[in-house]
Each structure stands twice: as structure tokens, then as C-alpha cells.
PDB file of N, CA and C in Angstrom:
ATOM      1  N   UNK A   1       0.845  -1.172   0.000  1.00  0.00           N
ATOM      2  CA  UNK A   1       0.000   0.000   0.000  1.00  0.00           C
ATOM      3  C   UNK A   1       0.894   1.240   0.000  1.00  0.00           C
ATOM      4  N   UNK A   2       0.488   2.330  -0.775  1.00  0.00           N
ATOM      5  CA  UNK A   2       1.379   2.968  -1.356  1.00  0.00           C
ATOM      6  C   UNK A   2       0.238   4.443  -0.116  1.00  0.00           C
ATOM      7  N   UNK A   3       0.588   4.897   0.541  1.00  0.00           N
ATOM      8  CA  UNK A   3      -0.537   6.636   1.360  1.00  0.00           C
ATOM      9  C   UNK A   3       0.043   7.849   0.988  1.00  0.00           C
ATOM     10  N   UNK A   4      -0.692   8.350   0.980  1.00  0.00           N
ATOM     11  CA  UNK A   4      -0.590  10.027   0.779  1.00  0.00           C
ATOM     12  C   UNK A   4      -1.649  10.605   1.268  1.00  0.00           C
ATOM     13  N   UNK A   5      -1.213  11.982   1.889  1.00  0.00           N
ATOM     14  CA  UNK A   5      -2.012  12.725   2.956  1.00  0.00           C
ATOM     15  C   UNK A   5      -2.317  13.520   1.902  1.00  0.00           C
ATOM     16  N   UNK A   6      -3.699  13.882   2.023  1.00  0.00           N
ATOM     17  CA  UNK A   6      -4.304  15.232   0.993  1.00  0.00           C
ATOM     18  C   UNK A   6      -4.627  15.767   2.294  1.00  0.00           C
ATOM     19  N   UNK A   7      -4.572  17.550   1.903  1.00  0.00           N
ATOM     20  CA  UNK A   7      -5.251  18.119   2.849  1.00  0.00           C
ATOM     21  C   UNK A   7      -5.849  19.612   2.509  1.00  0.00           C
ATOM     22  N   UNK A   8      -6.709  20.308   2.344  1.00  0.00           N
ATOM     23  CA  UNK A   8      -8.028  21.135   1.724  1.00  0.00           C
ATOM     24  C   UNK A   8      -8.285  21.890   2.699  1.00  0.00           C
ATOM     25  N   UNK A   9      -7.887  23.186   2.404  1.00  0.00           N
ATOM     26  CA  UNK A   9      -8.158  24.431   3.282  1.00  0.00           C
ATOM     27  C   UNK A   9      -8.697  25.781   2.394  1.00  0.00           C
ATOM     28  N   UNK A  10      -9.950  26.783   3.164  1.00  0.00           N
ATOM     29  CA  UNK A  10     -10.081  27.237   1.981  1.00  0.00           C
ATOM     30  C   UNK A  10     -11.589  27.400   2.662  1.00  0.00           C
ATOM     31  N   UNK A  11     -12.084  28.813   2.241  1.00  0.00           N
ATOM     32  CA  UNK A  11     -13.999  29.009   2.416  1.00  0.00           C
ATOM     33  C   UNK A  11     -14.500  27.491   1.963  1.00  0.00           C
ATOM     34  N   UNK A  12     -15.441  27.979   2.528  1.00  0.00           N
ATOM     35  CA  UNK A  12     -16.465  26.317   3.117  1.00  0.00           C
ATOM     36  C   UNK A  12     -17.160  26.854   1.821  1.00  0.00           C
ATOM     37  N   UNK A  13     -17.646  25.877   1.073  1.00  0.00           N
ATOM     38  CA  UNK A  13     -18.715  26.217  -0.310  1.00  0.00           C
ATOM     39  C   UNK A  13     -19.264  24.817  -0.581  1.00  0.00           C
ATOM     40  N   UNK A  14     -20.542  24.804  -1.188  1.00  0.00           N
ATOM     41  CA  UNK A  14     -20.978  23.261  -1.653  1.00  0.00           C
ATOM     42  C   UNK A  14     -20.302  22.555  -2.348  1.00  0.00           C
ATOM     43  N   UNK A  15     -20.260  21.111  -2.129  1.00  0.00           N
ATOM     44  CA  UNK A  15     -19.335  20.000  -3.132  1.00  0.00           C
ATOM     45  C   UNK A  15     -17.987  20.107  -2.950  1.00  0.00           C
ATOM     46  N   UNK A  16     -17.632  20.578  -2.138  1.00  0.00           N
ATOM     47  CA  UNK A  16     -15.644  20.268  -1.764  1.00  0.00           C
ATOM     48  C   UNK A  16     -15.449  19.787  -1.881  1.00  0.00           C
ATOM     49  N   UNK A  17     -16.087  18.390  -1.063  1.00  0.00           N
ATOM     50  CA  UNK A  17     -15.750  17.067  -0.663  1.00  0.00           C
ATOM     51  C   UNK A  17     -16.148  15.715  -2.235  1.00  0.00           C
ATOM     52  N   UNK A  18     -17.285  16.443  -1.953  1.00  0.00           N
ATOM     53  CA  UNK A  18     -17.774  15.736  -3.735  1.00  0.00           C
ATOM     54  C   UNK A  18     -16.591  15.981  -5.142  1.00  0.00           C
ATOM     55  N   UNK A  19     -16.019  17.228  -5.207  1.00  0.00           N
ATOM     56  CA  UNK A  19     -15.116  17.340  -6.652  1.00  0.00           C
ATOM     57  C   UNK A  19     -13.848  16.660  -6.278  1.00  0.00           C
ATOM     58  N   UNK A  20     -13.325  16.577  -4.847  1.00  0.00           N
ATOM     59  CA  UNK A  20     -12.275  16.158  -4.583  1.00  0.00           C
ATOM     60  C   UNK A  20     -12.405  14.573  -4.479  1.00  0.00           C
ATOM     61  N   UNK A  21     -13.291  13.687  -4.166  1.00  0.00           N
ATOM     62  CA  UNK A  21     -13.476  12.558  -4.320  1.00  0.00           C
ATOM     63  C   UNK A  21     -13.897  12.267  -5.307  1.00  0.00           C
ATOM     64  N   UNK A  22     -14.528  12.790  -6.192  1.00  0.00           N
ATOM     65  CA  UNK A  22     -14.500  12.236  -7.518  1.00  0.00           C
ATOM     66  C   UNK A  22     -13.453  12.004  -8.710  1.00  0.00           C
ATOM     67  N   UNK A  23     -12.684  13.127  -8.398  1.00  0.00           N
ATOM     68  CA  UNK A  23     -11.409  12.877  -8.730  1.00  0.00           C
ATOM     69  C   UNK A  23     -10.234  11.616  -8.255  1.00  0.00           C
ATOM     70  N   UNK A  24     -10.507  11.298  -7.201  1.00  0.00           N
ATOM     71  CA  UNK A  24     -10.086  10.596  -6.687  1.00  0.00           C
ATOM     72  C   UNK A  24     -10.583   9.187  -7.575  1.00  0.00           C
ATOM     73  N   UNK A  25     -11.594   9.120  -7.348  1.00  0.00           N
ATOM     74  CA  UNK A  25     -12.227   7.958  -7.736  1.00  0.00           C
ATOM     75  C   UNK A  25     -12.343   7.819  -8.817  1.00  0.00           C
ATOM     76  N   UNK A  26     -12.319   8.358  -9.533  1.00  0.00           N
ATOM     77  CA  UNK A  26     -11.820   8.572 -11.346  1.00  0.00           C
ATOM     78  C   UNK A  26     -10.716   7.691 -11.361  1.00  0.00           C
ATOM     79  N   UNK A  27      -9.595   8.376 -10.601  1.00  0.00           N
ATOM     80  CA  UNK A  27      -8.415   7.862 -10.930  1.00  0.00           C
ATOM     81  C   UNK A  27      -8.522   6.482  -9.995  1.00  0.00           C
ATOM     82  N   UNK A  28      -8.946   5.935  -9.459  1.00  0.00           N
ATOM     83  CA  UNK A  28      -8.772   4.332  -9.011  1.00  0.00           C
ATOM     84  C   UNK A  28      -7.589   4.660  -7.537  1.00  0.00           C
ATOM     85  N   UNK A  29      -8.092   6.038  -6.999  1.00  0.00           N
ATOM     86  CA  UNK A  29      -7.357   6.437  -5.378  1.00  0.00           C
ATOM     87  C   UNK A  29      -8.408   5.963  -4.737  1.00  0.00           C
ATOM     88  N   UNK A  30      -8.230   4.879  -3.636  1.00  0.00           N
ATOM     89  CA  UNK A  30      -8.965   5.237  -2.434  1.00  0.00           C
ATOM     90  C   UNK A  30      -8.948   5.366  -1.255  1.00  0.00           C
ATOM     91  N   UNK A  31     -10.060   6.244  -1.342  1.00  0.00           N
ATOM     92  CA  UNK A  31      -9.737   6.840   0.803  1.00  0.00           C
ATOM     93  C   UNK A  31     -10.162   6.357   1.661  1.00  0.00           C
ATOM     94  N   UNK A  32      -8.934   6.181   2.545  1.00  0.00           N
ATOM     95  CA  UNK A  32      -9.038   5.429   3.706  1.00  0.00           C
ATOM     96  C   UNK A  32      -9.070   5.636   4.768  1.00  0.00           C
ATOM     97  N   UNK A  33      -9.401   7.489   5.076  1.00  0.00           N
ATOM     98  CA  UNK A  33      -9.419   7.753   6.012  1.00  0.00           C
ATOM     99  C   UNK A  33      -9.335   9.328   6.092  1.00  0.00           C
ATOM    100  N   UNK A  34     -10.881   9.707   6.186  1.00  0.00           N
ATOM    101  CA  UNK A  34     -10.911  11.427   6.320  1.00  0.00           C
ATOM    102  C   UNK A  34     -11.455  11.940   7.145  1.00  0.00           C
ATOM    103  N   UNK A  35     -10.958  13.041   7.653  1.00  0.00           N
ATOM    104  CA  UNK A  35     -11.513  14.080   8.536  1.00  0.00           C
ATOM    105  C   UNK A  35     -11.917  15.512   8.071  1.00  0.00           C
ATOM    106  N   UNK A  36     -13.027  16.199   8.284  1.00  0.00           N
ATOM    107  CA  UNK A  36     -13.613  17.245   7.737  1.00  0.00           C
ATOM    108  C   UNK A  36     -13.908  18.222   8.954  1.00  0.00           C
ATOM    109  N   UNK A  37     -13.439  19.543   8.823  1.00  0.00           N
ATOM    110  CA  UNK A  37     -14.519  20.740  10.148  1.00  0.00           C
ATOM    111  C   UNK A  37     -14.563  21.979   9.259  1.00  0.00           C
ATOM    112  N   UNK A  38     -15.226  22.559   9.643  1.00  0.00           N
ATOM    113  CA  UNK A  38     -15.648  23.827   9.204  1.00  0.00           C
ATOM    114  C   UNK A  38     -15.820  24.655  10.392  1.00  0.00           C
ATOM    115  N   UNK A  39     -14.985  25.899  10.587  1.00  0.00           N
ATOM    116  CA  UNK A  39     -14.805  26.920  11.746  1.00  0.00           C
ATOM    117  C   UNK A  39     -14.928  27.998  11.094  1.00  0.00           C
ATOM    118  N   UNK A  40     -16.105  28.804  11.699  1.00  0.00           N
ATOM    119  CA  UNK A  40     -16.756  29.552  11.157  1.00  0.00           C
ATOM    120  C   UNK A  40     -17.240  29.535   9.593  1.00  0.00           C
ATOM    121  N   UNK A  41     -15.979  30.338   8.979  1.00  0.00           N
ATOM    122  CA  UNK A  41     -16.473  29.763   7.317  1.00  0.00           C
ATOM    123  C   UNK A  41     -15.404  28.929   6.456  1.00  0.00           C
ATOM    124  N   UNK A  42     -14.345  28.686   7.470  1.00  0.00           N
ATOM    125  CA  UNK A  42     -13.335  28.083   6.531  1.00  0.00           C
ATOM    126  C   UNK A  42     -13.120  26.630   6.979  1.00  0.00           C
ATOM    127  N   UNK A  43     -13.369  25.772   5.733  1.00  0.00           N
ATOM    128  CA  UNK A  43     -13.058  24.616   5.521  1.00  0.00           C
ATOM    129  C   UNK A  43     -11.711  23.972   5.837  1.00  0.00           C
ATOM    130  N   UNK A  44     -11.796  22.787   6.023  1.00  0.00           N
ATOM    131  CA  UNK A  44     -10.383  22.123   6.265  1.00  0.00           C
ATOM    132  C   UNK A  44     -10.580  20.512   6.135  1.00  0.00           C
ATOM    133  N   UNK A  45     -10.149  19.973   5.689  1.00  0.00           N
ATOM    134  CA  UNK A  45      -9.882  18.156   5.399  1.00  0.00           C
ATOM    135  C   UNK A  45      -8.550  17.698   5.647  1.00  0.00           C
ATOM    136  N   UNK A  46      -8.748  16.547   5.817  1.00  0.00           N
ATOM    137  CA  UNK A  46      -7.366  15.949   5.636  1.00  0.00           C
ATOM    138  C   UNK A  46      -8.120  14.155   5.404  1.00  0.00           C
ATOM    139  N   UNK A  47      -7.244  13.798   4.284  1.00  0.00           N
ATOM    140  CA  UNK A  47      -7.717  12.316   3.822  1.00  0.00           C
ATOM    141  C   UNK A  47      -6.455  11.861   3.931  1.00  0.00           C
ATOM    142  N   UNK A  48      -5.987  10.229   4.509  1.00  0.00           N
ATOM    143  CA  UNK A  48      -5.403   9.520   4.134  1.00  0.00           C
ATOM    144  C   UNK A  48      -5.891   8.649   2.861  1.00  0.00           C
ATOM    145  N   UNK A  49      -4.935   8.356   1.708  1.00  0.00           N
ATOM    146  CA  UNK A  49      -5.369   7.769   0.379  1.00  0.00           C
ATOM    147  C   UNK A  49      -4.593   7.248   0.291  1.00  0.00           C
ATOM    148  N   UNK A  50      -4.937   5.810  -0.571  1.00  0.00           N
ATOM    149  CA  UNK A  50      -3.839   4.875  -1.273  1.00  0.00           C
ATOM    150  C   UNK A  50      -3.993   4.928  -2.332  1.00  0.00           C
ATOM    151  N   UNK A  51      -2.671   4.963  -2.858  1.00  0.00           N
ATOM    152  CA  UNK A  51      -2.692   5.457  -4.383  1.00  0.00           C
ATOM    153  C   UNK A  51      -2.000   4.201  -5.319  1.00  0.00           C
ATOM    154  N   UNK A  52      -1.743   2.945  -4.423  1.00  0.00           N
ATOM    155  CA  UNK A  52      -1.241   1.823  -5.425  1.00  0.00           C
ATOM    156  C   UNK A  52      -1.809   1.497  -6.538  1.00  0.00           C
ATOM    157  N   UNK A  53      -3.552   1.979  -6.558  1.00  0.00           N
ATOM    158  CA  UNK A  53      -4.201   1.452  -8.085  1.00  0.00           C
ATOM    159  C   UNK A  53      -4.107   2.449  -8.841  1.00  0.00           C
ATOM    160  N   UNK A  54      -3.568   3.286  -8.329  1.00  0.00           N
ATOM    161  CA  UNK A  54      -4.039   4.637  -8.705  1.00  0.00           C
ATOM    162  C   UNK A  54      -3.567   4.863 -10.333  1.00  0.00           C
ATOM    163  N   UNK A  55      -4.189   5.312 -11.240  1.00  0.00           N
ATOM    164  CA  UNK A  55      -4.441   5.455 -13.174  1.00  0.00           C
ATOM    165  C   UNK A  55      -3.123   6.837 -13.283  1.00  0.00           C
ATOM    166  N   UNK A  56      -2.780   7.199 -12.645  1.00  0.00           N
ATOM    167  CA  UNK A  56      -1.717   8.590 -12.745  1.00  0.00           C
ATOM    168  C   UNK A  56      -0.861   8.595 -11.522  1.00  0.00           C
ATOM    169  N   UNK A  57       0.121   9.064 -11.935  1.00  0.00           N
ATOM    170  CA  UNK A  57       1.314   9.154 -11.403  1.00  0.00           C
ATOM    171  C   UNK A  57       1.187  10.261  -9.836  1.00  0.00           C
ATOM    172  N   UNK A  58       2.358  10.171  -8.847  1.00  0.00           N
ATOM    173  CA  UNK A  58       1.985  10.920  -7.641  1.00  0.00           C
ATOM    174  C   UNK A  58       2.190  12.330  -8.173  1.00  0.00           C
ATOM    175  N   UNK A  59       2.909  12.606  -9.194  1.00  0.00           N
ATOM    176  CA  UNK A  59       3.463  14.110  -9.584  1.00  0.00           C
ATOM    177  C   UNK A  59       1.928  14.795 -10.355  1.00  0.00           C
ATOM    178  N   UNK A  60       1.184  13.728 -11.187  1.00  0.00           N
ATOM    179  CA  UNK A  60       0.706  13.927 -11.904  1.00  0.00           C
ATOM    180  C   UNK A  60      -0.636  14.242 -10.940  1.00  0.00           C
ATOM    181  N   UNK A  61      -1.103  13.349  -9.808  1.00  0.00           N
ATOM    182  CA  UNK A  61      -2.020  13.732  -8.665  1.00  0.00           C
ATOM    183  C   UNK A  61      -1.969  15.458  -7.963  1.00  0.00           C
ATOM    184  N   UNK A  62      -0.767  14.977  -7.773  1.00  0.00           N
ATOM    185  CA  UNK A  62      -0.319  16.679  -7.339  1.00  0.00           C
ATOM    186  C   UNK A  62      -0.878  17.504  -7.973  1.00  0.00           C
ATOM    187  N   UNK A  63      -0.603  17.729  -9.049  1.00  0.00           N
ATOM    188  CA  UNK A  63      -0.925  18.979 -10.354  1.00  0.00           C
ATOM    189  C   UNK A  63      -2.123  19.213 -10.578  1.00  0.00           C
ATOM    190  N   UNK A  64      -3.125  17.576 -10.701  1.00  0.00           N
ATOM    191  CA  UNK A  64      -4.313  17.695 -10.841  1.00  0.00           C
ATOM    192  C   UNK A  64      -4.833  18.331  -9.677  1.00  0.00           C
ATOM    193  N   UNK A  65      -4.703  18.058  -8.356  1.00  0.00           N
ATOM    194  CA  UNK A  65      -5.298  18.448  -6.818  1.00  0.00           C
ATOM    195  C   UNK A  65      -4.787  20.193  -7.225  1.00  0.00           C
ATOM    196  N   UNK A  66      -4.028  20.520  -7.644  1.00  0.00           N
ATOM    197  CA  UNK A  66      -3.359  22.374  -7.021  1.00  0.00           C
ATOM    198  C   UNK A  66      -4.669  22.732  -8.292  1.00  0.00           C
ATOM    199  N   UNK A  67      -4.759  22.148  -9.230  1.00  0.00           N
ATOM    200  CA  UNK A  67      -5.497  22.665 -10.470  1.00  0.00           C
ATOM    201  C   UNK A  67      -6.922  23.032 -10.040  1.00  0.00           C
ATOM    202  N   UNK A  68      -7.424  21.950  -9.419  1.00  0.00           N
ATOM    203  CA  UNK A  68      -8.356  21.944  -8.752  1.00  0.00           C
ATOM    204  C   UNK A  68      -8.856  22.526  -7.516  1.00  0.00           C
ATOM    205  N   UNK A  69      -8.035  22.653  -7.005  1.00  0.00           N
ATOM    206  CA  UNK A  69      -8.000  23.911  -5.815  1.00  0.00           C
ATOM    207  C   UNK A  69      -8.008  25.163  -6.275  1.00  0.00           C
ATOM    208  N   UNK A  70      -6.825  25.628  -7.248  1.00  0.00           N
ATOM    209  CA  UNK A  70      -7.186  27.218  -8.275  1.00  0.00           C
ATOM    210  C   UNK A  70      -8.287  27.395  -8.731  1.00  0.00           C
ATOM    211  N   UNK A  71      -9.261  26.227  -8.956  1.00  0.00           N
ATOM    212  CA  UNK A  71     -10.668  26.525  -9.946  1.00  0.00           C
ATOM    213  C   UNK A  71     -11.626  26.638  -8.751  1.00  0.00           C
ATOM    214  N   UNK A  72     -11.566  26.250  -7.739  1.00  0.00           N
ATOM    215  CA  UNK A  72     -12.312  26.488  -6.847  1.00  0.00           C
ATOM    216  C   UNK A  72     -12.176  27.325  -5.539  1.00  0.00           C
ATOM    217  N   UNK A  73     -10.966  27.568  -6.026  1.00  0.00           N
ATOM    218  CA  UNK A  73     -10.609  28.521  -4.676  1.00  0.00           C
ATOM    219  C   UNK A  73      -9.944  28.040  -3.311  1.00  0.00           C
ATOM    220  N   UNK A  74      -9.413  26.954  -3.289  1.00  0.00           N
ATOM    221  CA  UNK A  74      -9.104  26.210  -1.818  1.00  0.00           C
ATOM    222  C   UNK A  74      -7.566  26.010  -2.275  1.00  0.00           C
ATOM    223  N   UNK A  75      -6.825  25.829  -1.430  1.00  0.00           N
ATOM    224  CA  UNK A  75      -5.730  25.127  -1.344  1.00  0.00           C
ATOM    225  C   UNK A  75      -5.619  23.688  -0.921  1.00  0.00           C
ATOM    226  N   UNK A  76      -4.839  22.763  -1.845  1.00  0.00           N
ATOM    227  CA  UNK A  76      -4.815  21.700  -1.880  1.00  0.00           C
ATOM    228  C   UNK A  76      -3.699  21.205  -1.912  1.00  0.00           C
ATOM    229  N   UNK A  77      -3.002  20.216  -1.020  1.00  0.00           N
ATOM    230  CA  UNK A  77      -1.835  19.615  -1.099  1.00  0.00           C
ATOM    231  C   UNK A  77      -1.141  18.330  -0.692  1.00  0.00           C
ATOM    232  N   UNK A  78      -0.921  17.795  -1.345  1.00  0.00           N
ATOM    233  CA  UNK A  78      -0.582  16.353  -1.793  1.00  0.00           C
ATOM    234  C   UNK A  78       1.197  16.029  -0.959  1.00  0.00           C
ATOM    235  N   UNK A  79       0.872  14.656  -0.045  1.00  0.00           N
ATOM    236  CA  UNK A  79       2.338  14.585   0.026  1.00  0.00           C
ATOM    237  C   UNK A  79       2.544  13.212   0.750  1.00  0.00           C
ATOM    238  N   UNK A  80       2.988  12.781   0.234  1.00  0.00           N
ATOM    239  CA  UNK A  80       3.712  10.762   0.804  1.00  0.00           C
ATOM    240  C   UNK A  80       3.888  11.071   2.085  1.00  0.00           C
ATOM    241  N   UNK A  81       3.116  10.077   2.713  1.00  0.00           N
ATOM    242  CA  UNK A  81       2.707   9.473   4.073  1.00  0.00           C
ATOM    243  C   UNK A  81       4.330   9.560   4.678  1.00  0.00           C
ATOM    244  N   UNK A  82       5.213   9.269   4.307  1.00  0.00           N
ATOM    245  CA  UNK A  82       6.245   8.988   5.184  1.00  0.00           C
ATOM    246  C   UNK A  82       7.063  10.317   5.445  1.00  0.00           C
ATOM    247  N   UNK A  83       7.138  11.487   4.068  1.00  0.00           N
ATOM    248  CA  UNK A  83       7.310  12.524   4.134  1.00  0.00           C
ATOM    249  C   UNK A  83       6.699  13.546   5.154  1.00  0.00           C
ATOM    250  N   UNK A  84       5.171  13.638   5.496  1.00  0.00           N
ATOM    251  CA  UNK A  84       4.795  13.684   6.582  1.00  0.00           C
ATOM    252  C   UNK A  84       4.430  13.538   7.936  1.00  0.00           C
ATOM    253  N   UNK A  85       4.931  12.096   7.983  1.00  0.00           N
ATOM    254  CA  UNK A  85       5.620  12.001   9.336  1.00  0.00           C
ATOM    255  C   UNK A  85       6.393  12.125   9.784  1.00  0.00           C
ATOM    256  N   UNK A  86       7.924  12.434   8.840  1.00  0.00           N
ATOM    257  CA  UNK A  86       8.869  12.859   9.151  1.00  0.00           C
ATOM    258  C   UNK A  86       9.008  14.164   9.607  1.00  0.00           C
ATOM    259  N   UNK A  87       7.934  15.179   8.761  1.00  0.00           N
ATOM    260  CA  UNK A  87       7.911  16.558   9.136  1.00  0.00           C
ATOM    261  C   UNK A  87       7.460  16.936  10.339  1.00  0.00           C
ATOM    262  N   UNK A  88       6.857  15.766  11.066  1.00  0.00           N
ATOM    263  CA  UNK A  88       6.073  15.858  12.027  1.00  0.00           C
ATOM    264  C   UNK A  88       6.691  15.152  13.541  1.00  0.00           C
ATOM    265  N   UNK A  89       7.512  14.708  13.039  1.00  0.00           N
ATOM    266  CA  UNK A  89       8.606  13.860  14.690  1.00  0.00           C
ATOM    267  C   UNK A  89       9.105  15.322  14.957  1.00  0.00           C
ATOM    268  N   UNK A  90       8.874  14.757  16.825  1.00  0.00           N
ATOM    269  CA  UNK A  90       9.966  15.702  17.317  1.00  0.00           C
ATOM    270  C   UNK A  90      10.916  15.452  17.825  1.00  0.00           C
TER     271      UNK A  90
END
């Protein structure tokens, strides 16, 4: 199993969660594990995903997720499970 942390910040608006999983699921990613809040008006996620079936490349995920965040207004960012735990030991 291959993870990567997505994580979606950005005004709260309808279908966040819907354009970003469909994309997902297009490409043969699946999630295995998300968390969603909304404080006051700004949105926030974070999904663990496995991307071993996944139809496109991790560079190529990336590009699509930032693309998709510019068209909608959120920030979106893509990054290997192990890379972020490393950033994260203290």
C-alpha cells in the first residue's frame, strides 16, 4: 500500500468534498481515512489515500489536486505518508 495525505483548506462552499473525491475515484485512489470541520467559514480536510491502483502518477495527482484547488478557490496539497511524518517527529 502505497498513502498520501491530501489536505483542503479554503472558504467552506458546496461540493468540496464531492469534486475532490470524484477525482479521486476517477483515478482508481482510495480513501481510507478522512476528517472534515468547518470553523466559522473556513473549511479544512485531511484524507489519508492509497494510491497503489491509482491510473496517474503521484506528480501527476499533485498537479491535478493544485489545479483543482485554483478553480475552486481552496488550497490543496498532496504529500507521501512517510514525508509527513517525518515533518512531524519531534
Amino acid at each position: 500500500m502505497s498513502k498520501v495525505i491530501i489536505t483542503v483548506l479554503g472558504k467552506d462552499s458546496v461540493g468540496i468534498i464531492a469534486k475532490v473525491c470524484t477525482h479521486l475515484a476517477a483515478e482508481r485512489i482510495n480513501v481510507l481515512d478522512i476528517n472534515q470541520t468547518i470553523v466559522q467559514d473556513y473549511f479544512h480536510m485531511m484524507m489519508i489515500v492509497d494510491i497503489s491502483a491509482a491510473e496517474e502518477s503521484l506528480e501527476e495527482l499533485t498537479d491535478a489536486m493544485q489545479k483543482l484547488g485554483e478553480e475552486v478557490g481552496l488550497r490543496i496539497h498532496v504529500q507521501r505518508e512517510e514525508i509527513f511524518e517525518a515533518m512531524h517527529r519531534i
